[in-house]
PDB file of N, CA and C in Angstrom:
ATOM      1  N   UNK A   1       0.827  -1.211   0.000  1.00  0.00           N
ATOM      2  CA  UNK A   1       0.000   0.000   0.000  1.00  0.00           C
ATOM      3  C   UNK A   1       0.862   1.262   0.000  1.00  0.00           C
ATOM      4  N   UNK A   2       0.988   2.128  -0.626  1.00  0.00           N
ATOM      5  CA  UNK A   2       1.064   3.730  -1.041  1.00  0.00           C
ATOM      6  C   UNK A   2       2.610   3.246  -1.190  1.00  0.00           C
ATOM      7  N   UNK A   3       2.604   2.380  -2.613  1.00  0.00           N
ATOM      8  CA  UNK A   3       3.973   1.917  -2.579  1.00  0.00           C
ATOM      9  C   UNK A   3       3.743   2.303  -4.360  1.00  0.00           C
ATOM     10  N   UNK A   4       2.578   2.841  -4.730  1.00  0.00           N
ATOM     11  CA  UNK A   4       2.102   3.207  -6.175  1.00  0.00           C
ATOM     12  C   UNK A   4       1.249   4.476  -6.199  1.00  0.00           C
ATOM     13  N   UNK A   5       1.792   5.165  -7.620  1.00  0.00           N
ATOM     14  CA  UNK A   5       0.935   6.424  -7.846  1.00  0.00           C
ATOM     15  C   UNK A   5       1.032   6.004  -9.018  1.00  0.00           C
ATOM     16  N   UNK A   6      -0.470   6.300 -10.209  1.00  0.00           N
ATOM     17  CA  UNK A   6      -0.302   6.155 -11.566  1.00  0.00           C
ATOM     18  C   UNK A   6      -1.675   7.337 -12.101  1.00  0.00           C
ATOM     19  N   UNK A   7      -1.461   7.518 -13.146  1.00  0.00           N
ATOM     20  CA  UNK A   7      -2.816   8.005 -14.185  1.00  0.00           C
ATOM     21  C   UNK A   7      -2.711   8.179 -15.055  1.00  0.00           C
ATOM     22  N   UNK A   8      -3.567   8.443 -15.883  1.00  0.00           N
ATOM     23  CA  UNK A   8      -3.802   8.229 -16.945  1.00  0.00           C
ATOM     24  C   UNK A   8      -4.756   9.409 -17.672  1.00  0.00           C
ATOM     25  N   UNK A   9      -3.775  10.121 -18.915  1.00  0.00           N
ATOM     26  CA  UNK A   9      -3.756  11.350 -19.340  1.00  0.00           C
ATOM     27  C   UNK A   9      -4.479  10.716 -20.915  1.00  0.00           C
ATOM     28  N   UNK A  10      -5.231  11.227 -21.424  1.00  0.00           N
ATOM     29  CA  UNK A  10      -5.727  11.577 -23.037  1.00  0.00           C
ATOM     30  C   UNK A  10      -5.524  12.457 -23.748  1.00  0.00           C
ATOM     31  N   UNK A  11      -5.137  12.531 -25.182  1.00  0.00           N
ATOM     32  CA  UNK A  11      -5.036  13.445 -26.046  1.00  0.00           C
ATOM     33  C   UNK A  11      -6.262  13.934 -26.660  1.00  0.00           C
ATOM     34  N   UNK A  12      -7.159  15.038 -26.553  1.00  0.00           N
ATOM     35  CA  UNK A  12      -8.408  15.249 -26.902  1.00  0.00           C
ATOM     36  C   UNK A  12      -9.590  14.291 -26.278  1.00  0.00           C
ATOM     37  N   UNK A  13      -9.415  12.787 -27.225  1.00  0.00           N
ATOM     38  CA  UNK A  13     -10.692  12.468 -27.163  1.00  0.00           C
ATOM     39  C   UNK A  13     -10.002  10.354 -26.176  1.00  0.00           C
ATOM     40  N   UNK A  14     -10.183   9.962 -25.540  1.00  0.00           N
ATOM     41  CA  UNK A  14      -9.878   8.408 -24.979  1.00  0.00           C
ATOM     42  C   UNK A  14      -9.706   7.989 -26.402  1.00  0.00           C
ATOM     43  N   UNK A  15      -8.730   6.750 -26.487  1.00  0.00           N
ATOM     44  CA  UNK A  15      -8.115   5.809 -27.912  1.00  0.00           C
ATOM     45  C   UNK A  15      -7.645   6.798 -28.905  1.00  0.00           C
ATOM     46  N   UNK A  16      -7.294   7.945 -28.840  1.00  0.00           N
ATOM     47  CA  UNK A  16      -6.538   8.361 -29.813  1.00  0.00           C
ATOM     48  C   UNK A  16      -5.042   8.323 -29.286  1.00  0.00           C
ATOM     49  N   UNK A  17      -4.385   8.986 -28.259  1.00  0.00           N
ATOM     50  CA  UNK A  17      -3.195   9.218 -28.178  1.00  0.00           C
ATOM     51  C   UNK A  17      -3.219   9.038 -26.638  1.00  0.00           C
ATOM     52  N   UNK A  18      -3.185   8.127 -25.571  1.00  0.00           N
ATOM     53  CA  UNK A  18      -3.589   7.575 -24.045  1.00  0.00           C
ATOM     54  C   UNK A  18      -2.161   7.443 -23.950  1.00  0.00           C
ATOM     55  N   UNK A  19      -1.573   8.053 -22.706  1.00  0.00           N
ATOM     56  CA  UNK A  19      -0.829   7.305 -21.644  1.00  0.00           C
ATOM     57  C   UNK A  19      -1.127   7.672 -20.453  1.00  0.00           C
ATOM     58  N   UNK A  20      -0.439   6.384 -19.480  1.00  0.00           N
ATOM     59  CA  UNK A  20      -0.572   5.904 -18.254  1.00  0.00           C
ATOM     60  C   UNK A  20       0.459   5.474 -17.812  1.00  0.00           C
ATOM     61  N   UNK A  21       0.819   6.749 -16.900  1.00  0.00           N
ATOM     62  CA  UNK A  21       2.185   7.160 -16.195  1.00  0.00           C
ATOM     63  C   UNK A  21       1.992   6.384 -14.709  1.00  0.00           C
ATOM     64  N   UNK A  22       3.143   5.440 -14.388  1.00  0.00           N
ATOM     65  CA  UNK A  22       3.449   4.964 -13.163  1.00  0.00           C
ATOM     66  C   UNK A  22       4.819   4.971 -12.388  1.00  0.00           C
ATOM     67  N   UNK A  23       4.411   5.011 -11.186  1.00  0.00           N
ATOM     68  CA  UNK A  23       5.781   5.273 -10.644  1.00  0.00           C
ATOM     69  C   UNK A  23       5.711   4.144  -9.429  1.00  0.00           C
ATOM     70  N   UNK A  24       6.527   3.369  -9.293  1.00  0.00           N
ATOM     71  CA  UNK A  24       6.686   2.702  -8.060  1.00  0.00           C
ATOM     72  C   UNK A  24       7.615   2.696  -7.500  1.00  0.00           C
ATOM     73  N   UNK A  25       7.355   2.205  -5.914  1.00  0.00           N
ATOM     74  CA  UNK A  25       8.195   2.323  -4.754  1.00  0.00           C
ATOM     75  C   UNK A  25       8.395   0.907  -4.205  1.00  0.00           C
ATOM     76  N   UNK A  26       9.490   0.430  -4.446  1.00  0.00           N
ATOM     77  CA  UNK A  26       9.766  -0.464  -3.568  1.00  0.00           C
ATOM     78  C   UNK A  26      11.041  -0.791  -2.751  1.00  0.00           C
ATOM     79  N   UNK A  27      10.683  -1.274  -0.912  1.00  0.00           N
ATOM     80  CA  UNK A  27      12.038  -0.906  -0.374  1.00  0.00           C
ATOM     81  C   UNK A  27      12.716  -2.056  -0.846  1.00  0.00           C
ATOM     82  N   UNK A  28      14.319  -1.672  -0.723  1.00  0.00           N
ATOM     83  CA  UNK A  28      14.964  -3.387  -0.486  1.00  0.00           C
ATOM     84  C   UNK A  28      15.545  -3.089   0.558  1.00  0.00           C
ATOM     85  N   UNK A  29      16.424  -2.336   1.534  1.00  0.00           N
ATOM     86  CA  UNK A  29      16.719  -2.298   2.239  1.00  0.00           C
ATOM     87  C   UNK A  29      16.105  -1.268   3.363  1.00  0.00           C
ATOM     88  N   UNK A  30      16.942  -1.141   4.736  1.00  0.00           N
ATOM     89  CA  UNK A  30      16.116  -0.095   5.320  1.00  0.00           C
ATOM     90  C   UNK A  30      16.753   1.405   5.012  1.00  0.00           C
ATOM     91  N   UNK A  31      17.839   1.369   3.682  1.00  0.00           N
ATOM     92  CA  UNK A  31      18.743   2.778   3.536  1.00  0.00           C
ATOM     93  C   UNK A  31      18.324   2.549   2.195  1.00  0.00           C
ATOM     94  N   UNK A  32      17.747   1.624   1.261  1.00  0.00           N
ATOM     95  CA  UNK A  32      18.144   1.213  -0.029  1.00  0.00           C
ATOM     96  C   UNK A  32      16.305   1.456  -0.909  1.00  0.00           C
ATOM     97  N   UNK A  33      16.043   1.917  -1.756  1.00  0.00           N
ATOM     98  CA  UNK A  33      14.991   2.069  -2.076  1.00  0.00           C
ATOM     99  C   UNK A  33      14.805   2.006  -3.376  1.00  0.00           C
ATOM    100  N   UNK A  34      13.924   0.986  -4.627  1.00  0.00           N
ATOM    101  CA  UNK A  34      14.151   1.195  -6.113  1.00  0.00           C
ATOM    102  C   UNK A  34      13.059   1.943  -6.288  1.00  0.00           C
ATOM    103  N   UNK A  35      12.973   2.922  -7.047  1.00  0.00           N
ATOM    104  CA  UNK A  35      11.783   3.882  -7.938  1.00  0.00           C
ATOM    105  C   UNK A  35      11.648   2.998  -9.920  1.00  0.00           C
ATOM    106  N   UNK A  36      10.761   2.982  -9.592  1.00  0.00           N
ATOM    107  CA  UNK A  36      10.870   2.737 -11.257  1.00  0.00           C
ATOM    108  C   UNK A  36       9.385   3.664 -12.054  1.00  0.00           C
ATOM    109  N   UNK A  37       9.812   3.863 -12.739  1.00  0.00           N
ATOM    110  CA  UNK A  37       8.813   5.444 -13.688  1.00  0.00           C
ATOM    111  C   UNK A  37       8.699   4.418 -14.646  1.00  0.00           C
ATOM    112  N   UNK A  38       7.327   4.738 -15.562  1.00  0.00           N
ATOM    113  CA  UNK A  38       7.225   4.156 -16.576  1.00  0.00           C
ATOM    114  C   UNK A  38       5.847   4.579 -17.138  1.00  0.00           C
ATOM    115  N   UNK A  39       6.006   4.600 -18.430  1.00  0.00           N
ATOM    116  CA  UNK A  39       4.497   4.902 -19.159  1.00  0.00           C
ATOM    117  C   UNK A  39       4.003   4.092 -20.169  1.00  0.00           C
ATOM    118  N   UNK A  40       2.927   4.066 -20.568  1.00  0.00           N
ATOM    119  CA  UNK A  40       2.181   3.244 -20.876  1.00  0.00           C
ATOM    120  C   UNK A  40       1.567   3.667 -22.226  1.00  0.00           C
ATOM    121  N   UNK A  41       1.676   3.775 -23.168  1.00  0.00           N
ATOM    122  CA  UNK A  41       0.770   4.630 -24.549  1.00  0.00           C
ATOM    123  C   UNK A  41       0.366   3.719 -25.281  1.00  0.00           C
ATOM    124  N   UNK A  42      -1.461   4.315 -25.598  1.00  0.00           N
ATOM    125  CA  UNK A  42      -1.735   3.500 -26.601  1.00  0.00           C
ATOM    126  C   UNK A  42      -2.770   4.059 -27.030  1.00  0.00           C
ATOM    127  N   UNK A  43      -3.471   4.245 -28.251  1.00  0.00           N
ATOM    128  CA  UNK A  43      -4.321   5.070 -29.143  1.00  0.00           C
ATOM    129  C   UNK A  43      -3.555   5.117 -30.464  1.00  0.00           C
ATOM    130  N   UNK A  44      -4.608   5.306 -31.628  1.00  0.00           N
ATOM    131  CA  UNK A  44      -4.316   5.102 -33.233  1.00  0.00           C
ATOM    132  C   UNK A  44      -2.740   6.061 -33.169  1.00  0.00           C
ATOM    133  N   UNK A  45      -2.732   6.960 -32.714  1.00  0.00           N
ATOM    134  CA  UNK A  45      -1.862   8.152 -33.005  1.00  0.00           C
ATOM    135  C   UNK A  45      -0.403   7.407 -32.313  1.00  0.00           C
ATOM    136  N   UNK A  46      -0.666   6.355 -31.347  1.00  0.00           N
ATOM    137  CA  UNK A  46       0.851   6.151 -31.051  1.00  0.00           C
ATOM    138  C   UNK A  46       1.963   5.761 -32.506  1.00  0.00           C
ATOM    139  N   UNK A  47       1.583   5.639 -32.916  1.00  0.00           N
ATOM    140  CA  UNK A  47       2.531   4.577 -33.802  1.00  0.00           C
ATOM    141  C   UNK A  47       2.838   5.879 -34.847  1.00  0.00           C
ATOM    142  N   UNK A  48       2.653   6.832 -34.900  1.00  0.00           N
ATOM    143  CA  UNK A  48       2.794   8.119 -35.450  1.00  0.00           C
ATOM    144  C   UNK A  48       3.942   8.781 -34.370  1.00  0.00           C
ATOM    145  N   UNK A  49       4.210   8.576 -33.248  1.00  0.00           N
ATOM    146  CA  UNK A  49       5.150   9.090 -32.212  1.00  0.00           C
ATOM    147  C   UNK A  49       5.986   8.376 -31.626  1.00  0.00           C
ATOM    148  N   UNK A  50       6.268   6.858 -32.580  1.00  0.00           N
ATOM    149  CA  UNK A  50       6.869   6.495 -31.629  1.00  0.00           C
ATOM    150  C   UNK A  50       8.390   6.318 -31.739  1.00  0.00           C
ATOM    151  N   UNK A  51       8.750   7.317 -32.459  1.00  0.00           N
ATOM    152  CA  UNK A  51      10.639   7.788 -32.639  1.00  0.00           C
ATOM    153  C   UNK A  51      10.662   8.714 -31.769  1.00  0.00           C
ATOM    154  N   UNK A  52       9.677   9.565 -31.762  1.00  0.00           N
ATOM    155  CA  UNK A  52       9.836  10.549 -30.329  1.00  0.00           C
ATOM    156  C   UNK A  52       9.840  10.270 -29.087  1.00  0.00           C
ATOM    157  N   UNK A  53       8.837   9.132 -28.720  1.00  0.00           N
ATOM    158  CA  UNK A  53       8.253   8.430 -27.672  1.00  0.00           C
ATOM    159  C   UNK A  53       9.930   8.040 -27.326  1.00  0.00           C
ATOM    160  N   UNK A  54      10.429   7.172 -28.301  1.00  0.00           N
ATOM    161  CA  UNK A  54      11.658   6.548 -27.683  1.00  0.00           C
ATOM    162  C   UNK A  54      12.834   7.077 -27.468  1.00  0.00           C
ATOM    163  N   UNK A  55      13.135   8.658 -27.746  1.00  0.00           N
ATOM    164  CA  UNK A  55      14.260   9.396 -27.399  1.00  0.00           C
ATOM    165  C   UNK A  55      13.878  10.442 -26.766  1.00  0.00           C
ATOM    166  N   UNK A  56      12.963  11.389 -27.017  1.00  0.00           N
ATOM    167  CA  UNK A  56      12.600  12.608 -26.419  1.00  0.00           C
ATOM    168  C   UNK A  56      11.788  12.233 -24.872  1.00  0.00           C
ATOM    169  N   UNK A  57      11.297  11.276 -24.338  1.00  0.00           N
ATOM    170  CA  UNK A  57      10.374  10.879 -23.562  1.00  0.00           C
ATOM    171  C   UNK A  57      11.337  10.018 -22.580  1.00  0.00           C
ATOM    172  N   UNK A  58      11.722   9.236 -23.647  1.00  0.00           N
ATOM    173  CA  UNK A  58      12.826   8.479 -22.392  1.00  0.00           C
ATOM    174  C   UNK A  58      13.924   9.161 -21.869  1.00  0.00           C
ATOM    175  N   UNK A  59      14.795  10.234 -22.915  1.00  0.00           N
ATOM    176  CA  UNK A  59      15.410  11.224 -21.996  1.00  0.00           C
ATOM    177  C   UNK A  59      14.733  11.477 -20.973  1.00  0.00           C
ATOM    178  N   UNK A  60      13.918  12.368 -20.917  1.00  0.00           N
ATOM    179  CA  UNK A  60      13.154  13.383 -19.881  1.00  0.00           C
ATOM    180  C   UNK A  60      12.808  12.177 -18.784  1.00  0.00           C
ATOM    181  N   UNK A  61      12.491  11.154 -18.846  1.00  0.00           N
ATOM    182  CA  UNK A  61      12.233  10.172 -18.059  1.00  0.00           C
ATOM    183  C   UNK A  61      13.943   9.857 -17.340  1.00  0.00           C
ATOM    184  N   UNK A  62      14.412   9.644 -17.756  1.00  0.00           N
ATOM    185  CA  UNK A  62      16.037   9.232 -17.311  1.00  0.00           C
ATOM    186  C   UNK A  62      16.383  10.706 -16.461  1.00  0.00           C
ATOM    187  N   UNK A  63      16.132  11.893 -17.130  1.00  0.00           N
ATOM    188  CA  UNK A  63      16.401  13.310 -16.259  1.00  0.00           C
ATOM    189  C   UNK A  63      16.293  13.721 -14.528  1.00  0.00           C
ATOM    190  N   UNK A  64      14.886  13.260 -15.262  1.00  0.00           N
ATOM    191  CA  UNK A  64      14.256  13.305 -13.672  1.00  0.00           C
ATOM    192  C   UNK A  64      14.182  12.155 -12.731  1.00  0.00           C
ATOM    193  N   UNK A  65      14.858  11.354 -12.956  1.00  0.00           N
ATOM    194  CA  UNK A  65      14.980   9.870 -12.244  1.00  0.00           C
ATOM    195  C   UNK A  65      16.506  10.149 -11.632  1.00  0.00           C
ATOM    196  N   UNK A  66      17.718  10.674 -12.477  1.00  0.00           N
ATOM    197  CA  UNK A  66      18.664  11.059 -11.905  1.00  0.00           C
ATOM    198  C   UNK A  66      18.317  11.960 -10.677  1.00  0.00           C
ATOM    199  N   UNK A  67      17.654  13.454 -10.757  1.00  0.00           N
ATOM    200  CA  UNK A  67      17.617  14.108  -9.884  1.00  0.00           C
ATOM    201  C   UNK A  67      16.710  13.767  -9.097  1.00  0.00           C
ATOM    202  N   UNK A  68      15.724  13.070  -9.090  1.00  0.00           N
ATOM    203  CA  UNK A  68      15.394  12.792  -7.796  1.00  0.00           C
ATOM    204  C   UNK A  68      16.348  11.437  -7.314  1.00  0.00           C
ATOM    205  N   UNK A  69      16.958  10.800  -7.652  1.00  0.00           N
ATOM    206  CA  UNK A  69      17.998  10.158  -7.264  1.00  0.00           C
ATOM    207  C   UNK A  69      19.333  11.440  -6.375  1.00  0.00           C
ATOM    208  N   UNK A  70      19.592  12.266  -6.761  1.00  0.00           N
ATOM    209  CA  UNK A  70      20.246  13.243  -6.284  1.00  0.00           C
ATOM    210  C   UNK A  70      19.617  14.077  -5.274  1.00  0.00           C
ATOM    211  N   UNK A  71      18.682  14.508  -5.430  1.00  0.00           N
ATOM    212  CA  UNK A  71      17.708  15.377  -4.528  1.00  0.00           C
ATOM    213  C   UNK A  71      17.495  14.042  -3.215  1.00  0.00           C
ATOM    214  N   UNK A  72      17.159  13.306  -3.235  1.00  0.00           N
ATOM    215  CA  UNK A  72      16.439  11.949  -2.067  1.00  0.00           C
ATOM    216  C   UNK A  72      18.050  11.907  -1.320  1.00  0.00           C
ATOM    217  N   UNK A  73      19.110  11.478  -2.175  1.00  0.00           N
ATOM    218  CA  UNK A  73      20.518  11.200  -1.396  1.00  0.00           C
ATOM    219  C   UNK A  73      20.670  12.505  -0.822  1.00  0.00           C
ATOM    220  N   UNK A  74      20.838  13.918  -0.771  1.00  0.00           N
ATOM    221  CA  UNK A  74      21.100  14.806  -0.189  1.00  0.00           C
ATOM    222  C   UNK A  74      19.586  15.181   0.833  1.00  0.00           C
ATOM    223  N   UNK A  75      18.823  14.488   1.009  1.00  0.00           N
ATOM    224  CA  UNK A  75      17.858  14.779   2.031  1.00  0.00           C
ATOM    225  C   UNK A  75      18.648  13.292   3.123  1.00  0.00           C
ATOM    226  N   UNK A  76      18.947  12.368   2.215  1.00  0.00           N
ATOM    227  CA  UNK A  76      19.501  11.315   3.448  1.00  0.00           C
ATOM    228  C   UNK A  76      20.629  12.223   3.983  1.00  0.00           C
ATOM    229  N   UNK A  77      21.076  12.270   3.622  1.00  0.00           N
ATOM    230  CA  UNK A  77      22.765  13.122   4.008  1.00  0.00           C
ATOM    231  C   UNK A  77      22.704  13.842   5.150  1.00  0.00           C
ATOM    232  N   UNK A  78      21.708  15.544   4.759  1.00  0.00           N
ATOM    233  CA  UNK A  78      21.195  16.421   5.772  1.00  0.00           C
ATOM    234  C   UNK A  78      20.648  15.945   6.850  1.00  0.00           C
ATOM    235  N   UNK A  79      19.436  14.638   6.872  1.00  0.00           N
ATOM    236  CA  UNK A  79      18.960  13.558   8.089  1.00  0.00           C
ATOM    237  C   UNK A  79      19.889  13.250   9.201  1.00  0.00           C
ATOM    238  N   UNK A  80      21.314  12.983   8.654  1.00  0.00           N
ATOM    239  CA  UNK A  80      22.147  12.284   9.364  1.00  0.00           C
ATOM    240  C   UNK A  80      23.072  13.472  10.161  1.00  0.00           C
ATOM    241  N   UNK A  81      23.128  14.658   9.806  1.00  0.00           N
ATOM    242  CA  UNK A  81      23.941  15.701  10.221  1.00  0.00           C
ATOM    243  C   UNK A  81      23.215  16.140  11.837  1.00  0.00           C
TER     244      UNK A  81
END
């Protein structure tokens, strides 16, 4: 439980251009924690985006996975001071 957040966004109209953004939390240790982000697309229009989908999207996905990887380690850090 509250180990998941997800939803699910439409382009105009449902089945044209759908994704469904998830993020999970799971511990492995009691210092050690995996995040995994991930989205979900599907509507006629994907297959029209999906050279973008796979570089422009997965950057920005990799971006912000670093910094909150950076941002979370410097809140452990400050904890311990």
């Amino acid at each position: 439980p509250n180990r998941e957040l997800r939803w699910l966004g439409h382009f105009i109209i449902p089945g044209l251009f759908d994704g469904e953004h998830i993020f999970l939390i799971q511990s492995l240790t009691i210092n050690r924690t995996h995040f995994i982000q991930r989205e979900i697309f599907r509507g006629i229009l994907v297959p029209l985006f999906t050279r973008q989908l796979e570089t422009n999207t997965r950057q920005g996905f990799a971006e912000m996975n670093r910094a909150l990887k950076m941002r979370s380690e410097q809140s452990e850090s400050t904890e311990k001071v």
